[in-house]
N, C-alpha and C. Protein backbone atom coordinates (compact mmCIF):
# COMPACT_ATOMS: atom_id res chain seq x y z
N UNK A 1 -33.47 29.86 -19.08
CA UNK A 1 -33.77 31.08 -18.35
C UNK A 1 -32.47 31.78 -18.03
N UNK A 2 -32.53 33.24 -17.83
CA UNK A 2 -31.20 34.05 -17.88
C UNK A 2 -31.17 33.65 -16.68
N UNK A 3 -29.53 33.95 -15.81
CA UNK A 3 -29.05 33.77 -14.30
C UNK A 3 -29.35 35.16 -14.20
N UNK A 4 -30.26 35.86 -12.88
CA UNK A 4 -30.58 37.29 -12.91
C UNK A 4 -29.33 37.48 -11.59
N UNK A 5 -29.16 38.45 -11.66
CA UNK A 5 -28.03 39.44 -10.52
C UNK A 5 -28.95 38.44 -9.33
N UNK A 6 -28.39 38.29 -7.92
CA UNK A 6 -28.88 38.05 -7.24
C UNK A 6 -28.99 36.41 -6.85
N UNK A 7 -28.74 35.65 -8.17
CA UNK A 7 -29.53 34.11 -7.63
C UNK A 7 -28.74 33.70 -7.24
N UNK A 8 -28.66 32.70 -6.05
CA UNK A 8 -28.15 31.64 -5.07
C UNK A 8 -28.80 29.83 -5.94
N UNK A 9 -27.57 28.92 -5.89
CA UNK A 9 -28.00 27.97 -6.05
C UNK A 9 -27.39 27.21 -5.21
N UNK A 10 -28.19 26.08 -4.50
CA UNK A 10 -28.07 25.29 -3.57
C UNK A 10 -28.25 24.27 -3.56
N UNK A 11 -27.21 23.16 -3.58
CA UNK A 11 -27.96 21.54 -3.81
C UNK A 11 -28.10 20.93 -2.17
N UNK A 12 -28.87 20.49 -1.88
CA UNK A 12 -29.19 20.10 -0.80
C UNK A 12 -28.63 18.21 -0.56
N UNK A 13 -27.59 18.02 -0.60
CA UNK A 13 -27.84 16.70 -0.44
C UNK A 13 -28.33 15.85 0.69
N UNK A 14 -28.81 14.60 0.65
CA UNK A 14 -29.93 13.89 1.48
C UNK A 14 -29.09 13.74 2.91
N UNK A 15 -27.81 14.14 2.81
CA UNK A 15 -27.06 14.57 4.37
C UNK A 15 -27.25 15.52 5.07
N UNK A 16 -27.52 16.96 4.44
CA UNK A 16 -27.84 18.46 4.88
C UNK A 16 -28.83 18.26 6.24
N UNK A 17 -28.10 18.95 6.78
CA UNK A 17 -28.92 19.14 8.01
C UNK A 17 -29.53 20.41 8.84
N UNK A 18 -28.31 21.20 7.74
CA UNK A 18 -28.80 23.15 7.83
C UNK A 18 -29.62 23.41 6.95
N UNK A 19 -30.77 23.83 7.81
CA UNK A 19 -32.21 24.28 6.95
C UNK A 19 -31.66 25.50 5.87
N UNK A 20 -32.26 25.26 4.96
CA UNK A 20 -31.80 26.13 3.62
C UNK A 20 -33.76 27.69 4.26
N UNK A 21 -33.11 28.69 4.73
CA UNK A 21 -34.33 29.70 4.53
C UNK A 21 -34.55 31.03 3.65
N UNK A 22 -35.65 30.73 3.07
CA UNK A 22 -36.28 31.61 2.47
C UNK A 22 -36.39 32.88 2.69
N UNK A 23 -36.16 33.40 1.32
CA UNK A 23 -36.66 35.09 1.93
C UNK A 23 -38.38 35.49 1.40
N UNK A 24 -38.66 36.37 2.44
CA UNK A 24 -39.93 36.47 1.86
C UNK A 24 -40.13 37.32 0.54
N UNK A 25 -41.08 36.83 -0.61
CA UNK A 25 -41.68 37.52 -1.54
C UNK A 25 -40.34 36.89 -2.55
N UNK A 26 -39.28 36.19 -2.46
CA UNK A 26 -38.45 35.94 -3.21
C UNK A 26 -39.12 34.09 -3.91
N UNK A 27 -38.64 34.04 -5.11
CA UNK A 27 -39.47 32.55 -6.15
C UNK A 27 -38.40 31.81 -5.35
N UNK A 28 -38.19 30.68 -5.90
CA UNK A 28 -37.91 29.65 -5.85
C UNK A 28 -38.09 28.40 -6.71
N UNK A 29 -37.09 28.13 -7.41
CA UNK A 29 -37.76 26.93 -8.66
C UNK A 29 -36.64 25.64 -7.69
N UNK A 30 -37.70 24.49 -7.39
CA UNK A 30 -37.11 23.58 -6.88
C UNK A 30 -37.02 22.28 -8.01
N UNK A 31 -35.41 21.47 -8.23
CA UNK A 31 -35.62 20.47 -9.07
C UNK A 31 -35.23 19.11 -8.11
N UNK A 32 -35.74 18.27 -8.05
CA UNK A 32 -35.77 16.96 -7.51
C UNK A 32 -35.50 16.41 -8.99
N UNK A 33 -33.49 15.31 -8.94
CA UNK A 33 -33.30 15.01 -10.19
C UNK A 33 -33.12 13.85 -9.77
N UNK A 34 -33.27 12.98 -11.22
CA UNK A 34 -32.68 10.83 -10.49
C UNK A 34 -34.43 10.65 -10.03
N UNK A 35 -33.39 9.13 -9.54
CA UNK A 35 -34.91 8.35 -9.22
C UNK A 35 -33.40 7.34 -8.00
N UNK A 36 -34.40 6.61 -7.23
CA UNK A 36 -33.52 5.99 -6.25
C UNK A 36 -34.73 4.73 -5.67
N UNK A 37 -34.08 3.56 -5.05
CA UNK A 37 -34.12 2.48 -4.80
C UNK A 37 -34.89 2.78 -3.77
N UNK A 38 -36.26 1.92 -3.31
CA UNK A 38 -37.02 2.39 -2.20
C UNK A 38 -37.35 0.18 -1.91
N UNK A 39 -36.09 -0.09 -1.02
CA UNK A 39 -36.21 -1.28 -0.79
C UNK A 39 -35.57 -2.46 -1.71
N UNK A 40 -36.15 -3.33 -2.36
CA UNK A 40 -35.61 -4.31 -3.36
C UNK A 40 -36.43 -4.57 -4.36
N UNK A 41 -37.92 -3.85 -4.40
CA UNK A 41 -38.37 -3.62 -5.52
C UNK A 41 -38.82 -3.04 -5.93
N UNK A 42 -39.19 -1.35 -5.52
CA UNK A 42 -40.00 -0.17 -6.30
C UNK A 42 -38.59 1.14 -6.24
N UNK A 43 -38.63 1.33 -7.78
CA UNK A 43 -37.82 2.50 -7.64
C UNK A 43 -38.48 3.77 -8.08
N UNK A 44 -38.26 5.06 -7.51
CA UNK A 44 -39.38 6.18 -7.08
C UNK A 44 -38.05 7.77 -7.21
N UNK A 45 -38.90 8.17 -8.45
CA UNK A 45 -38.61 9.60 -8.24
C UNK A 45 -39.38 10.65 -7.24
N UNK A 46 -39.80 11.49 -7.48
CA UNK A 46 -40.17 12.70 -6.76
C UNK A 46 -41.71 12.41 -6.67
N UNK A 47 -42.16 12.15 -7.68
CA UNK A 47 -43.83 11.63 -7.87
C UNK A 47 -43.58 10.45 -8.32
N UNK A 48 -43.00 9.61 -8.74
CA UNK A 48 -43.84 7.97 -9.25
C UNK A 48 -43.22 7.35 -8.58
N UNK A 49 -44.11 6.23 -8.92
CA UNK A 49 -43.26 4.82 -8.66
C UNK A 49 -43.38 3.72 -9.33
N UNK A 50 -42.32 2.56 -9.84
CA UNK A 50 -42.05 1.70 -10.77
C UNK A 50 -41.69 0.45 -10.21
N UNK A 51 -42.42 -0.72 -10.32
CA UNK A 51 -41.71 -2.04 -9.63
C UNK A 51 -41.20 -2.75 -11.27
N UNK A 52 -41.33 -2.00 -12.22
CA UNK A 52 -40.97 -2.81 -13.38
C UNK A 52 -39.48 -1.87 -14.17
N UNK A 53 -38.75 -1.73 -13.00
CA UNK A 53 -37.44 -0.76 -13.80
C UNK A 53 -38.18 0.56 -15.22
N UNK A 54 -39.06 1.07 -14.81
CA UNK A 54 -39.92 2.25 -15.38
C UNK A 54 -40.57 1.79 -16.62
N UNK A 55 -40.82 0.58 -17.01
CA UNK A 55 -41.47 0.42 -17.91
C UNK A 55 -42.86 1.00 -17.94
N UNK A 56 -43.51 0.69 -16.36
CA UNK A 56 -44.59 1.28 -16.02
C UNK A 56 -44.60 1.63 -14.71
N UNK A 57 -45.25 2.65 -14.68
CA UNK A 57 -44.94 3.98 -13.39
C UNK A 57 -46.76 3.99 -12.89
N UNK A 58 -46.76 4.41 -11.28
CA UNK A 58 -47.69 4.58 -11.00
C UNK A 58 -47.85 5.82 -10.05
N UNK A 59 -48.46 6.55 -9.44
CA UNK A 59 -48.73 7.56 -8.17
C UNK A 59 -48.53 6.85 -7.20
N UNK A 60 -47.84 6.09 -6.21
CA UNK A 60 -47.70 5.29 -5.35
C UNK A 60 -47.68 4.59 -5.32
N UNK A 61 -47.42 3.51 -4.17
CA UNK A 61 -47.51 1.90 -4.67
C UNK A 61 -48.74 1.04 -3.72
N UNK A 62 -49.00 -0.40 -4.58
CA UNK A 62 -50.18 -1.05 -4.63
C UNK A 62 -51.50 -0.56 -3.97
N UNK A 63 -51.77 0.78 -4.98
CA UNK A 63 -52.93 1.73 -5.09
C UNK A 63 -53.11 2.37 -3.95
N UNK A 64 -52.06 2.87 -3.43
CA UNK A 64 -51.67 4.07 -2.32
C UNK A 64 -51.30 5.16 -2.75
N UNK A 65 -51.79 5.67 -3.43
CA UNK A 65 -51.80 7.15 -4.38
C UNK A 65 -50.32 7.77 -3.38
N UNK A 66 -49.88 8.34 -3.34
CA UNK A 66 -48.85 9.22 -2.93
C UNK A 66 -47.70 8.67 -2.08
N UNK A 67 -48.25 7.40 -1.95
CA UNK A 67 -46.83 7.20 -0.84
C UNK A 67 -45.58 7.05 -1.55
N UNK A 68 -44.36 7.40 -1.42
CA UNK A 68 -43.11 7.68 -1.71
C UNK A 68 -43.17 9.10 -2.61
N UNK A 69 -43.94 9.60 -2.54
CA UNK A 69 -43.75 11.14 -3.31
C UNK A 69 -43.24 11.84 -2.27
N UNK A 70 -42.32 12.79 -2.77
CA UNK A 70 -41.23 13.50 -2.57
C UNK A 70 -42.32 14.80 -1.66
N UNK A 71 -42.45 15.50 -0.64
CA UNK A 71 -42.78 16.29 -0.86
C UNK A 71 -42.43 17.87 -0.33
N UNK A 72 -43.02 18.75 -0.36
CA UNK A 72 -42.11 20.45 -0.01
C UNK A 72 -43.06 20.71 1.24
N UNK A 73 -42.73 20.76 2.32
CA UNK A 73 -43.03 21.72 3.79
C UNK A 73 -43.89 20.59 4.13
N UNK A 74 -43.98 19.44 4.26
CA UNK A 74 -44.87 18.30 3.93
C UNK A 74 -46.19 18.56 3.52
N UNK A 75 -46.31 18.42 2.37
CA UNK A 75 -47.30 18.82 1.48
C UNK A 75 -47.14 18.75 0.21
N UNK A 76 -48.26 17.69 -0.16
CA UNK A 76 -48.27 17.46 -1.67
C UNK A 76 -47.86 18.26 -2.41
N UNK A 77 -47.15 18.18 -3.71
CA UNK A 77 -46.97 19.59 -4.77
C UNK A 77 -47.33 18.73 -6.15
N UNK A 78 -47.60 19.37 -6.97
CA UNK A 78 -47.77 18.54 -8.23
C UNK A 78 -46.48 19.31 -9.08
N UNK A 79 -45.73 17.44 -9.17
CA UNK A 79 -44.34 17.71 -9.88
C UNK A 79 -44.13 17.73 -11.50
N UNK A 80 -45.73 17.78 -11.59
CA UNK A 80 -46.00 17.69 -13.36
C UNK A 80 -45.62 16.15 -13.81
N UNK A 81 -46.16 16.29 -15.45
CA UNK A 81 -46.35 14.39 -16.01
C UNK A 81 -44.67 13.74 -15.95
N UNK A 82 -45.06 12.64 -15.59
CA UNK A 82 -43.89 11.81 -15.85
C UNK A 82 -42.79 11.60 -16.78
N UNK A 83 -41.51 12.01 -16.69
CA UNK A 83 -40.71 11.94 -17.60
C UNK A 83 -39.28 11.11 -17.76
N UNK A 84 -38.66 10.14 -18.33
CA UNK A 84 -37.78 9.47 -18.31
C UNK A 84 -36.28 9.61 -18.06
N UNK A 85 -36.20 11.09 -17.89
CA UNK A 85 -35.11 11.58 -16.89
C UNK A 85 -35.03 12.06 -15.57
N UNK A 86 -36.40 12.15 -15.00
CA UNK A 86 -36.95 11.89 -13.92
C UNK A 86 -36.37 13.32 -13.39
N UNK A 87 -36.71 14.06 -13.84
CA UNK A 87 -36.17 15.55 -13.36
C UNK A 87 -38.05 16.31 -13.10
N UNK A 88 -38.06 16.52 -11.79
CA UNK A 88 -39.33 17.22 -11.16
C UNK A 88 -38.89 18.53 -10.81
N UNK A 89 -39.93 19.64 -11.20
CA UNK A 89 -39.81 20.86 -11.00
C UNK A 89 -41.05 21.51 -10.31
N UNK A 90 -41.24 22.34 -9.05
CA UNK A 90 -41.94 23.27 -8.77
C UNK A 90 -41.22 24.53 -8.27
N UNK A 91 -42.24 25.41 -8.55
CA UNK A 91 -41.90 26.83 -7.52
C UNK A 91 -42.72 27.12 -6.37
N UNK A 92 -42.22 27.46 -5.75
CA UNK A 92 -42.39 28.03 -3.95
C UNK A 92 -42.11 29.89 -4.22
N UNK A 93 -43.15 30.55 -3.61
CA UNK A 93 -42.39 31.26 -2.78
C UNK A 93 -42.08 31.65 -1.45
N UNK A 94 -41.34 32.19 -1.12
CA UNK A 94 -40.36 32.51 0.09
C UNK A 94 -41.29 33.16 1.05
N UNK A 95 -41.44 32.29 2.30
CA UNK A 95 -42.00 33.28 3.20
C UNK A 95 -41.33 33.97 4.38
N UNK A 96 -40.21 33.42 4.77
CA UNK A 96 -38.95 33.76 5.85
C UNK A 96 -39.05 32.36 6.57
N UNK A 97 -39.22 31.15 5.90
CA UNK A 97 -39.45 29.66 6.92
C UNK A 97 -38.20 29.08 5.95
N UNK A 98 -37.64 27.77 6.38
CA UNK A 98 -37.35 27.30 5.45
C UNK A 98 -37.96 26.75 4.54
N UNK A 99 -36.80 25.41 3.69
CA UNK A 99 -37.94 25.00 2.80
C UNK A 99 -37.26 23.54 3.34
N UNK A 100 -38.22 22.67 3.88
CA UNK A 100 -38.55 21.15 4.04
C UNK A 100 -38.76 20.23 2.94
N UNK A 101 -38.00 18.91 2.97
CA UNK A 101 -38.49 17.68 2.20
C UNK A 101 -38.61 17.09 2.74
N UNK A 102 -39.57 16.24 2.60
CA UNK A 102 -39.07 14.31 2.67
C UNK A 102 -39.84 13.70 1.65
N UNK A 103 -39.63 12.60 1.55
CA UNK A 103 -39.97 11.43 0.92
C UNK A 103 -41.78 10.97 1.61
N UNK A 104 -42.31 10.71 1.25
CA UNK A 104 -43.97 10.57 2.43
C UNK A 104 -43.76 9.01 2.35
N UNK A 105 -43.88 8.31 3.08
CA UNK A 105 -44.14 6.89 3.73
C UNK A 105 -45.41 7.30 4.96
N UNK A 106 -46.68 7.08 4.46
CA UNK A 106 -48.23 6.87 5.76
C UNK A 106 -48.84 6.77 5.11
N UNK A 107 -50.29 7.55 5.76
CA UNK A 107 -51.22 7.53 5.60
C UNK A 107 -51.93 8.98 4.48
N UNK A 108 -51.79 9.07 3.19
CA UNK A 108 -52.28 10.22 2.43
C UNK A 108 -53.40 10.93 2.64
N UNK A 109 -54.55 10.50 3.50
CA UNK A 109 -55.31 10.99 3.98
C UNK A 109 -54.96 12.53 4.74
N UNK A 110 -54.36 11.59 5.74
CA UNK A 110 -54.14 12.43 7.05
C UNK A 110 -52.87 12.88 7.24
N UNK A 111 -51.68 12.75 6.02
CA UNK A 111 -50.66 12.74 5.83
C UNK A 111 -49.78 12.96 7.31
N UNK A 112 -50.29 11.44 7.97
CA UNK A 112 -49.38 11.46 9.16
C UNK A 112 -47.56 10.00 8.69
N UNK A 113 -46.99 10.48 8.94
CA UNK A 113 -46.01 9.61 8.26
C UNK A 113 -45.90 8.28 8.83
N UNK A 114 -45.93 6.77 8.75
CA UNK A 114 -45.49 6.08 9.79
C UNK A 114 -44.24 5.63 9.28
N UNK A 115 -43.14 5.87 10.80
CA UNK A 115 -41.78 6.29 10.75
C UNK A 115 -41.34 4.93 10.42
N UNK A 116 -41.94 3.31 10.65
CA UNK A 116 -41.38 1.88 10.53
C UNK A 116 -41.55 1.59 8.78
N UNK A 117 -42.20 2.16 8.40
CA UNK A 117 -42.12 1.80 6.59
C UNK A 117 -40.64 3.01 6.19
N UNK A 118 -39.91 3.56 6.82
CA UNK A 118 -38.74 4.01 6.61
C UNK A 118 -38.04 2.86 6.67
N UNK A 119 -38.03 2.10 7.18
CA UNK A 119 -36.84 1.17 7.68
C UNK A 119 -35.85 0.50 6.18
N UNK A 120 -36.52 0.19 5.23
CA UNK A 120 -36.25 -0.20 3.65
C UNK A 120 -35.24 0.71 3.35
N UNK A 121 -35.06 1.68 3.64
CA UNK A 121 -34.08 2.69 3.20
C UNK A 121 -32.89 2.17 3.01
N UNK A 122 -32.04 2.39 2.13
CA UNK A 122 -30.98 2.22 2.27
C UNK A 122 -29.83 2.94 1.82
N UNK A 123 -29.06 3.39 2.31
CA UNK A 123 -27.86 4.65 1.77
C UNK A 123 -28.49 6.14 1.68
N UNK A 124 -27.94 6.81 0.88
CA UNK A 124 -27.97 8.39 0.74
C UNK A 124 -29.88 8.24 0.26
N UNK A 125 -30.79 8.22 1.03
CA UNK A 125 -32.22 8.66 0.12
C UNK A 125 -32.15 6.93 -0.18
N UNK A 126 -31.94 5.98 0.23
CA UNK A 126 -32.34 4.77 -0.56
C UNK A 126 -31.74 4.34 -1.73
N UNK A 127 -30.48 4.83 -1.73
CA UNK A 127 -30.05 4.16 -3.28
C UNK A 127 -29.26 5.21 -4.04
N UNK A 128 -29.77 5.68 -5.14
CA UNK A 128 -29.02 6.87 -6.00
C UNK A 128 -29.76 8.01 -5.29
N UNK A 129 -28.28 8.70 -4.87
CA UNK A 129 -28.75 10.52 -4.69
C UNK A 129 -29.76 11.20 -4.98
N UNK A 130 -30.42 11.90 -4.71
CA UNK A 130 -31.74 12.11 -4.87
C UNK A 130 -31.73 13.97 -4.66
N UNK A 131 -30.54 14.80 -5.18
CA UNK A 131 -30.52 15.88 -4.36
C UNK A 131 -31.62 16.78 -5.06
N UNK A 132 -31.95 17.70 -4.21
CA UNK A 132 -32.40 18.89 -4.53
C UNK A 132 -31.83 20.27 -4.98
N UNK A 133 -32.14 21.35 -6.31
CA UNK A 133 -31.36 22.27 -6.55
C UNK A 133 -32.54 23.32 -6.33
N UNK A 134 -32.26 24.63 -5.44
CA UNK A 134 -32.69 25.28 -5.09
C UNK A 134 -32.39 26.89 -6.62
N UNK A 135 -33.61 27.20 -7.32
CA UNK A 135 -32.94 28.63 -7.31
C UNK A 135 -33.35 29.33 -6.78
N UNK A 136 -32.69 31.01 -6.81
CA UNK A 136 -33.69 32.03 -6.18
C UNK A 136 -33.56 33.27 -6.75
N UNK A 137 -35.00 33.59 -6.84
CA UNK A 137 -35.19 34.77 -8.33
C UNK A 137 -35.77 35.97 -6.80
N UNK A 138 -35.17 37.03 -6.73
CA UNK A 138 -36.35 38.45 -6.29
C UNK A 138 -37.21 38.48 -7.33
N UNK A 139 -38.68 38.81 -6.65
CA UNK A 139 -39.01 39.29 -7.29
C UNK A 139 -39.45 40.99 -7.66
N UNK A 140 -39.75 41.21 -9.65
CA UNK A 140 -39.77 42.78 -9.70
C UNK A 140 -40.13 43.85 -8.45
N UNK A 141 -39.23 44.52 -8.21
CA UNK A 141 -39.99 45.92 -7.60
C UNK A 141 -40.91 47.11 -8.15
């Protein structure tokens, strides 16, 4: 895709603590790249998760559909099919809020988080870097 007049790119690393905000009516293509260590045996990109070093990948772990998915304003996004460079892409657009991640550890139902299944964490995001790259397109007038 061309760089249009105007775009800002922003990597967010899992240290950032200044909310990155949106403008309204402006896109946003978000990439969640890597995959990172979630404890001592499931490693988890943006959507999957693998206790077999990615041989085989699942939507969460031991049939908990979503837990460790990555997600935007907390809220599911679909990061599209699974791929072995583990690079996830959606677009947002801008409403004047920022834009929020985390990682989901709870209950998918009620997507309330419980904060003690964090504890496994370890380093930057659990392991390998996990950053986020922000672009930002206006859109046509």
């Amino acid at each position: 895709m061309n760089d249009p007049a105007g775009t800002d790119l922003l990597s967010l690393a899992s240290d950032n603590t200044e909310p990155f905000v949106t403008k309204p009516g402006h896109i946003y293509w978000i990439t969640v790249q890597g995959d990172w260590q979630n404890g001592l045996t499931y490693q988890v990109d943006a959507r999957y998760v693998s206790a077999e070093g990615w041989l085989t990948w699942a939507e969460g772990i031991d049939s908990t559909t979503l837990n460790l998915e990555t997600q935007i304003n907390d809220e599911f996004v679909d990061w599209g099919a699974y791929n072995a460079d583990h690079n996830c892409s959606y677009w947002i657009t801008g409403d004047g809020n920022p834009i929020n991640m985390r990682v989901f550890e709870g209950d998918p139902a009620t997507n309330a988080p419980y904060p003690a299944w964090y504890i496994d964490n370890e380093g930057p995001v659990g392991g390998v870097a996990m950053p986020a790259i922000v672009f930002e397109y206006a859109l046509p007038s």
